[in-house]
Protein backbone atom coordinates (compact mmCIF):
# COMPACT_ATOMS: atom_id res chain seq x y z
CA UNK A 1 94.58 191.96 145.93
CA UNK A 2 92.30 190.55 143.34
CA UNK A 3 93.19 186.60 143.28
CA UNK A 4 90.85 186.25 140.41
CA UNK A 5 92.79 188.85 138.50
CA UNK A 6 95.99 188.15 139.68
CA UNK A 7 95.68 184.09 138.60
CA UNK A 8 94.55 185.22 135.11
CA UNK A 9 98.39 187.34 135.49
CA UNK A 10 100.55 184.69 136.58
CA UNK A 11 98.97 181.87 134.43
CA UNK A 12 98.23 179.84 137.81
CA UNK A 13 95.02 177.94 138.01
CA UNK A 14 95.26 177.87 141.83
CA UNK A 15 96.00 180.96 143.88
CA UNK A 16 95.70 181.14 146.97
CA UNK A 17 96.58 183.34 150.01
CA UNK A 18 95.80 186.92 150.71
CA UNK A 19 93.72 188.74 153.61
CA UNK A 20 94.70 192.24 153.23
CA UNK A 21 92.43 194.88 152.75
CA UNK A 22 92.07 198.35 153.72
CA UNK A 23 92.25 199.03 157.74
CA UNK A 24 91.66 201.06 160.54
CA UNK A 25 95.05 202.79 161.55
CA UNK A 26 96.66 202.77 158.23
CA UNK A 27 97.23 206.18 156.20
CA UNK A 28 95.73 204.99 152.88
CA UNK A 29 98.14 206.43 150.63
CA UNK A 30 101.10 204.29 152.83
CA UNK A 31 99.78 201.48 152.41
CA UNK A 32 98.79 201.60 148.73
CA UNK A 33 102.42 202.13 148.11
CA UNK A 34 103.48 199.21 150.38
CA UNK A 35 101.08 196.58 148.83
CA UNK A 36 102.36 198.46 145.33
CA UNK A 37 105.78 197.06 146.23
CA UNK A 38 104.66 193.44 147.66
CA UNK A 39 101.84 193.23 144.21
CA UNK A 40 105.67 193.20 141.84
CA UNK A 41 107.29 190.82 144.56
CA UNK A 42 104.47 188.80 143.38
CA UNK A 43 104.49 189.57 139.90
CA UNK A 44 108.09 189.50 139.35
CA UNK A 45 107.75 191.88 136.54
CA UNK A 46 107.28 195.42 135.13
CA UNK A 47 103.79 196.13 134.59
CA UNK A 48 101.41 198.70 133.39
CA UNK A 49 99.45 201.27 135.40
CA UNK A 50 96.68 199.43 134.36
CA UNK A 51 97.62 196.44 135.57
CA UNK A 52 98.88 197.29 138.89
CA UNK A 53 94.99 199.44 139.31
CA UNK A 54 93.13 196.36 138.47
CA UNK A 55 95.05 193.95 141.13
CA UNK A 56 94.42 196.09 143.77
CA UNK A 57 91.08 197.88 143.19
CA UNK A 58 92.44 200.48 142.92
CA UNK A 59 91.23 203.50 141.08
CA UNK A 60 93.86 204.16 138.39
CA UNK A 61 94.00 207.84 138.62
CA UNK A 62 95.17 207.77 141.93
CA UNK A 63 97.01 204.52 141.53
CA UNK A 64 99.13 206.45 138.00
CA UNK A 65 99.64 209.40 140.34
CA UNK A 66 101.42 207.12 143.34
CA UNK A 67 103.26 205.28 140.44
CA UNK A 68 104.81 208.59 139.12
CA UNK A 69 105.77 209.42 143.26
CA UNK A 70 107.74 206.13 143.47
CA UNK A 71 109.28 207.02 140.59
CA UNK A 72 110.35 210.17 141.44
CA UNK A 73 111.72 209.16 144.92
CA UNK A 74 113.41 206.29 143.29
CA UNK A 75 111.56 203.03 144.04
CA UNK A 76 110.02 202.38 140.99
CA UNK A 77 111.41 203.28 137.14
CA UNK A 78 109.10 204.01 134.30
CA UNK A 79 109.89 201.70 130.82
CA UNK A 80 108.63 204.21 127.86
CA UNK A 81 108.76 201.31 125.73
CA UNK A 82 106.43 199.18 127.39
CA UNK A 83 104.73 202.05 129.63
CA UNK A 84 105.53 199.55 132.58
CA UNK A 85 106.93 200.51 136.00
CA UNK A 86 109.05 198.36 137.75
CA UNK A 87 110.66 198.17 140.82
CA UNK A 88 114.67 199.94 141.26
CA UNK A 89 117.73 198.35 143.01
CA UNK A 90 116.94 200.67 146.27
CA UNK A 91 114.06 198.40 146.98
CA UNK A 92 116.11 195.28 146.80
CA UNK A 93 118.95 196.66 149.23
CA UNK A 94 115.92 198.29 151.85
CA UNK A 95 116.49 196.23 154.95
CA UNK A 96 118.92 194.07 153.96
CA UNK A 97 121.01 195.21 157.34
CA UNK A 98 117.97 193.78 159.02
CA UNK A 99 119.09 190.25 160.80
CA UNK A 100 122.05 189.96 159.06
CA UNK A 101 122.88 186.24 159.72
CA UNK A 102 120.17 185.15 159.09
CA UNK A 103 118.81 187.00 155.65
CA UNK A 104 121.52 188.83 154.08
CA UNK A 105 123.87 186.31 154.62
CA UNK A 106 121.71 183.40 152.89
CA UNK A 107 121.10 181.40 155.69
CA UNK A 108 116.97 181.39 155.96
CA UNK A 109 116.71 181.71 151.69
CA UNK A 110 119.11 178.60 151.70
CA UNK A 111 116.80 176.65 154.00
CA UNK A 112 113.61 177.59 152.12
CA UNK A 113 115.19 176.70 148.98
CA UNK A 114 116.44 173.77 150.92
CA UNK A 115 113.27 171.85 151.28
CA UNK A 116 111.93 173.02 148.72
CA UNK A 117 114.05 171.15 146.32
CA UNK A 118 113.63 168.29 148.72
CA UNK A 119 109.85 168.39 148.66
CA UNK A 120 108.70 169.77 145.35
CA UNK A 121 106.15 171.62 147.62
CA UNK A 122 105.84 175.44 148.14
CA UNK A 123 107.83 176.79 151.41
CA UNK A 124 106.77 179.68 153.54
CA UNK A 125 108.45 181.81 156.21
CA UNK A 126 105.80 183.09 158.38
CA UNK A 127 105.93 186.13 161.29
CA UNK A 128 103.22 187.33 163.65
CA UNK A 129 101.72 189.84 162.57
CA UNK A 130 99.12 190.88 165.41
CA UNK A 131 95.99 188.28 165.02
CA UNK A 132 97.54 187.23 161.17
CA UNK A 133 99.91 184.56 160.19
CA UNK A 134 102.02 187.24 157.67
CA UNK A 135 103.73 184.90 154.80
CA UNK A 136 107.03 187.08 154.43
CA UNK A 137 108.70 184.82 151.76
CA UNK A 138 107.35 182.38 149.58
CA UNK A 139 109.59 179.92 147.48
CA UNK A 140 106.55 178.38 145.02
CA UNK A 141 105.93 174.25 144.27
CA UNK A 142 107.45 173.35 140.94
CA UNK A 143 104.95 170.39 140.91
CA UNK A 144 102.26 170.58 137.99
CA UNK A 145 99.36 170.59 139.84
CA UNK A 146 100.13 173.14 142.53
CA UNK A 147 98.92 176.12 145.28
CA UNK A 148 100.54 179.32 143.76
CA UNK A 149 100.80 180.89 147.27
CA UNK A 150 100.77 184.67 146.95
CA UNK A 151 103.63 186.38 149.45
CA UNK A 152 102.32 188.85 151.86
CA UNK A 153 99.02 186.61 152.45
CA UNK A 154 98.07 186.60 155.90
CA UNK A 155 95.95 183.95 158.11
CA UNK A 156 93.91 183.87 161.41
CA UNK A 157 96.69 182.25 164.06
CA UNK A 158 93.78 180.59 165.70
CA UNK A 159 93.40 178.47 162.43
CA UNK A 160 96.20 178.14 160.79
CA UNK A 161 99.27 175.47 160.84
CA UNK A 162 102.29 178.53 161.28
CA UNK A 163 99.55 180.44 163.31
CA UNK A 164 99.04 177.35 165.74
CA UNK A 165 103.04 176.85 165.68
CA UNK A 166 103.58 180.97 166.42
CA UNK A 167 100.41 180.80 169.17
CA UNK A 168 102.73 177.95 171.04
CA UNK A 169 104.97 180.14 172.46
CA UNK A 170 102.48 182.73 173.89
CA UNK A 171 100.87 182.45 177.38
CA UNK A 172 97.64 181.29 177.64
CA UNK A 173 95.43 184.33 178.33
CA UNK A 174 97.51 185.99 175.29
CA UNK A 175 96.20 183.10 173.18
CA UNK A 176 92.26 183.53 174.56
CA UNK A 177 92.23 186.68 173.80
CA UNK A 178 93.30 186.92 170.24
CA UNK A 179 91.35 183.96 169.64
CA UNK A 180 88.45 186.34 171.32
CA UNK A 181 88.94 188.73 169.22
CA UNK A 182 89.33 187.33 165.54
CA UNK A 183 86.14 185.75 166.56
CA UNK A 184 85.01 189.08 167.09
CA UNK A 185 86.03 190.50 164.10
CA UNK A 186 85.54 187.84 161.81
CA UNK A 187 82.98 188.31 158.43
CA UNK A 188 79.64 187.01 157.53
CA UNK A 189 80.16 182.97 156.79
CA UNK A 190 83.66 182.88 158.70
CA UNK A 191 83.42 180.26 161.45
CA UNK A 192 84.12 181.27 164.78
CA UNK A 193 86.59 179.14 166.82
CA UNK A 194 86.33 177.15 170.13
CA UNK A 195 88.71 178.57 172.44
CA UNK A 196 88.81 175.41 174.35
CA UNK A 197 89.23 173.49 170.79
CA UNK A 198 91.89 175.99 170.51
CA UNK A 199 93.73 175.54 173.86
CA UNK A 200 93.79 171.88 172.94
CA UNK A 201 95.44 172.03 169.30
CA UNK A 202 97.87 174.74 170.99
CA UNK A 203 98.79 172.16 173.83
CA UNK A 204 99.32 169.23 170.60
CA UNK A 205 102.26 172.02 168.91
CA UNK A 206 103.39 172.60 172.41
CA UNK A 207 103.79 169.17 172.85
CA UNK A 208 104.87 167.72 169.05
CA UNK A 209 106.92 170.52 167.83
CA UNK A 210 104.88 170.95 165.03
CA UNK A 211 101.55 171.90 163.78
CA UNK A 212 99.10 170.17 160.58
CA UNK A 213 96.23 171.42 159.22
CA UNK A 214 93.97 170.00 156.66
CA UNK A 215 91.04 171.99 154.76
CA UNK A 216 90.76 174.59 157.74
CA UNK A 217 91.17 177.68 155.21
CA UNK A 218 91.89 176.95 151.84
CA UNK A 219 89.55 173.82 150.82
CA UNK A 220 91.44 171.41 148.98
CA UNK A 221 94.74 172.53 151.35
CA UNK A 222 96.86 172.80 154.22
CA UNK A 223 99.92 173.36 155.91
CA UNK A 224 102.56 171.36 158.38
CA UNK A 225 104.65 173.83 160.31
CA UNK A 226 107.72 173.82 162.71
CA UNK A 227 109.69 176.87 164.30
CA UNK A 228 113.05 178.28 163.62
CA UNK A 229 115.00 178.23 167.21
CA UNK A 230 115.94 182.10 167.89
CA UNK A 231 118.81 183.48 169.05
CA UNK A 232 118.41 186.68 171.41
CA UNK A 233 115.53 188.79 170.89
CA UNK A 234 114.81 187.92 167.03
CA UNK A 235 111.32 187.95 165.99
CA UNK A 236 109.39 184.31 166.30
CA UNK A 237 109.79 182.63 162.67
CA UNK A 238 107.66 179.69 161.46
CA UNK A 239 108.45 177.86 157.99
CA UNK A 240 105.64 175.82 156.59
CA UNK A 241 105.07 173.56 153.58
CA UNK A 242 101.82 174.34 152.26
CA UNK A 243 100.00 171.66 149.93
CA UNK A 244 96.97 170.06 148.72
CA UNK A 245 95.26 168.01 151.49
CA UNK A 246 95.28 164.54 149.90
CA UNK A 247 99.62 165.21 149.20
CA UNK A 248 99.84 166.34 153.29
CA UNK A 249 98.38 163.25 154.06
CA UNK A 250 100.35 160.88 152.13
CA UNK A 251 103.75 162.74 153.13
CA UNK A 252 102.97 164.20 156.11
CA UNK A 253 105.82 162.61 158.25
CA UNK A 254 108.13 162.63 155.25
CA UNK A 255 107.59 166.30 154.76
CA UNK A 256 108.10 166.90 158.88
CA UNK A 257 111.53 164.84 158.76
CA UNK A 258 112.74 166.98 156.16
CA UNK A 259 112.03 170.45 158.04
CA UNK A 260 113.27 168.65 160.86
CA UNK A 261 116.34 167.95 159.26
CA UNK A 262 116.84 171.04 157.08
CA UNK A 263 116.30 173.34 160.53
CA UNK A 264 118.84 171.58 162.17
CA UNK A 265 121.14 172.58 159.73
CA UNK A 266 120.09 175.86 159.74
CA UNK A 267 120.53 175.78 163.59
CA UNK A 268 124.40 174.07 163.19
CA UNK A 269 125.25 177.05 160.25
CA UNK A 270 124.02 179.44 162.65
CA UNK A 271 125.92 178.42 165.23
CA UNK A 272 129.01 178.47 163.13
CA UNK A 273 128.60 181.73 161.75
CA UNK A 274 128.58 183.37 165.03
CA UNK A 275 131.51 182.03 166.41
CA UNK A 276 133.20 183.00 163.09
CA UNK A 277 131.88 186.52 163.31
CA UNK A 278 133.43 186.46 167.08
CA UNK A 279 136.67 185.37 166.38
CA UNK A 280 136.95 188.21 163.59
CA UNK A 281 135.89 190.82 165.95
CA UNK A 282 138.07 189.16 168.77
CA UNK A 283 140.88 189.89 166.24
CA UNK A 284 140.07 193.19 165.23
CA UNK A 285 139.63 194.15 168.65
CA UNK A 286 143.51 193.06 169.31
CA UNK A 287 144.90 194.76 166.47
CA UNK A 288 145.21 192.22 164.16
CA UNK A 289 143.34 191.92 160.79
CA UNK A 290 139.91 191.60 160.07
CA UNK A 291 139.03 189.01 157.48
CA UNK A 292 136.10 189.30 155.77
């Protein structure tokens, strides 16, 4: 994704985010249709083929031809009006039986949204995503002078605040190597990291609960980070506030108070959903009536 481009788009001076390019091990006409989908999560809006080939690279022959596919398969309508494409109601409802108590049932959004209004700072939900930090939702600042952080951006876990917070929970040699090999794999001008540097900010999370970062990525930025407590065998979540560096150091503590607070709360309405959702069942299973 072009960030040049896509801040000229969304009227943001600051965009940042994004680390996704083509790959090794990925059918390119798959992906280009996946990152299709994630470039109007971003936008938020219909827009032209145009449009859509210049935010990706990609050529617009091919990129009008994979258009016309969604369309045709039902993920994407065509406006004749405006000769946008936009995405259908069958995108919105795709996975949304996917951890139920926790997405389709509000619970995560609420939290984002949560501190968010709290902090007037973006809010990002963050996954592994095999060496990345993967930004799955984004709720953006509504301070004036703010990081637009595009969803679907993805960071180096050895260097980031959710990467440091999702590395926590791994075993040590699990850490070295991935730390190993994004050092390995990492461009011309990209600094390598110390492992035993590392080790050492990984034992700080392990030990804090939480994770800062100041001016490791974006310059100007960074990120505090705590993680959501699963349940079961859910996937390892991280939210962060990200923020410019001279805000994260004024309200650093303020900022980690209120995630403390807010994923408490999350925790408690957890809690209480489950044992609501086990009574009903409980009931069912006797014959009586399910409420839902």
């Amino acid at each position: 994704m072009q960030l040049r481009r896509l801040s000229r788009s969304l009227g943001e001076l600051n965009v940042v985010g994004w680390s996704g390019t083509e790959t090794d091990g990925v059918v390119k006409s798959a992906g280009r249709a996946l990152k299709i989908l994630e470039l109007f999560d971003v936008l938020r809006r219909e827009a032209p083929v145009s449009e859509v080939s210049d935010l990706l690279d990609l050529p617009q022959s091919s990129t009008s031809v994979l258009l016309r596919s969604m369309v045709v398969m039902g993920y994407l309508h065509f406006n004749p009006n405006t000769r946008a494409f936009g995405p259908t109601i069958r995108v919105a409802l795709l996975g949304n039986w996917v951890n139920g108590p926790m997405i389709s049932d509000g619970l995560l959004m609420r939290l984002l949204q949560r501190v968010n209004a709290r902090t007037g700072e973006a809010v990002v939900a963050a996954v592994r995503n095999q060496i990345w930090s993967e930004y799955v939702h984004v709720v953006q600042s509504m301070n004036p002078v703010r990081l637009f952080v595009v969803k679907g951006s993805r960071r180096p876990l050895i260097r980031s605040g959710t990467g440091l917070v999702l590395l926590a929970d791994l075993p040590d040699a699990v850490i070295k190597r991935i730390a190993m090999r994004t050092n390995a794999e990492s461009g011309v001008g990209e600094p390598h990291q110390s492992i035993q540097t590392l080790m050492d900010n990984v034992a700080g999370v392990r030990e804090q609960g939480w994770a800062c970062t100041l001016d490791t990525i974006t310059k100007g930025g960074g990120m505090v980070a705590m993680r959501l407590p699963q349940i079961g065998e859910e996937e390892p979540l991280v939210v962060g506030i990200p923020s410019m560096t001279a805000d994260l150091r004024e309200n650093r503590d303020r900022y980690l108070e209120i995630l403390r607070e807010e994923i408490n709360r999350y925790s408690e309405s957890r809690q209480v959903h489950a044992t609501s959702e086990k009574d009903s069942l409980e009931a069912w299973a006797e014959g009586g009536v399910l409420h839902l």
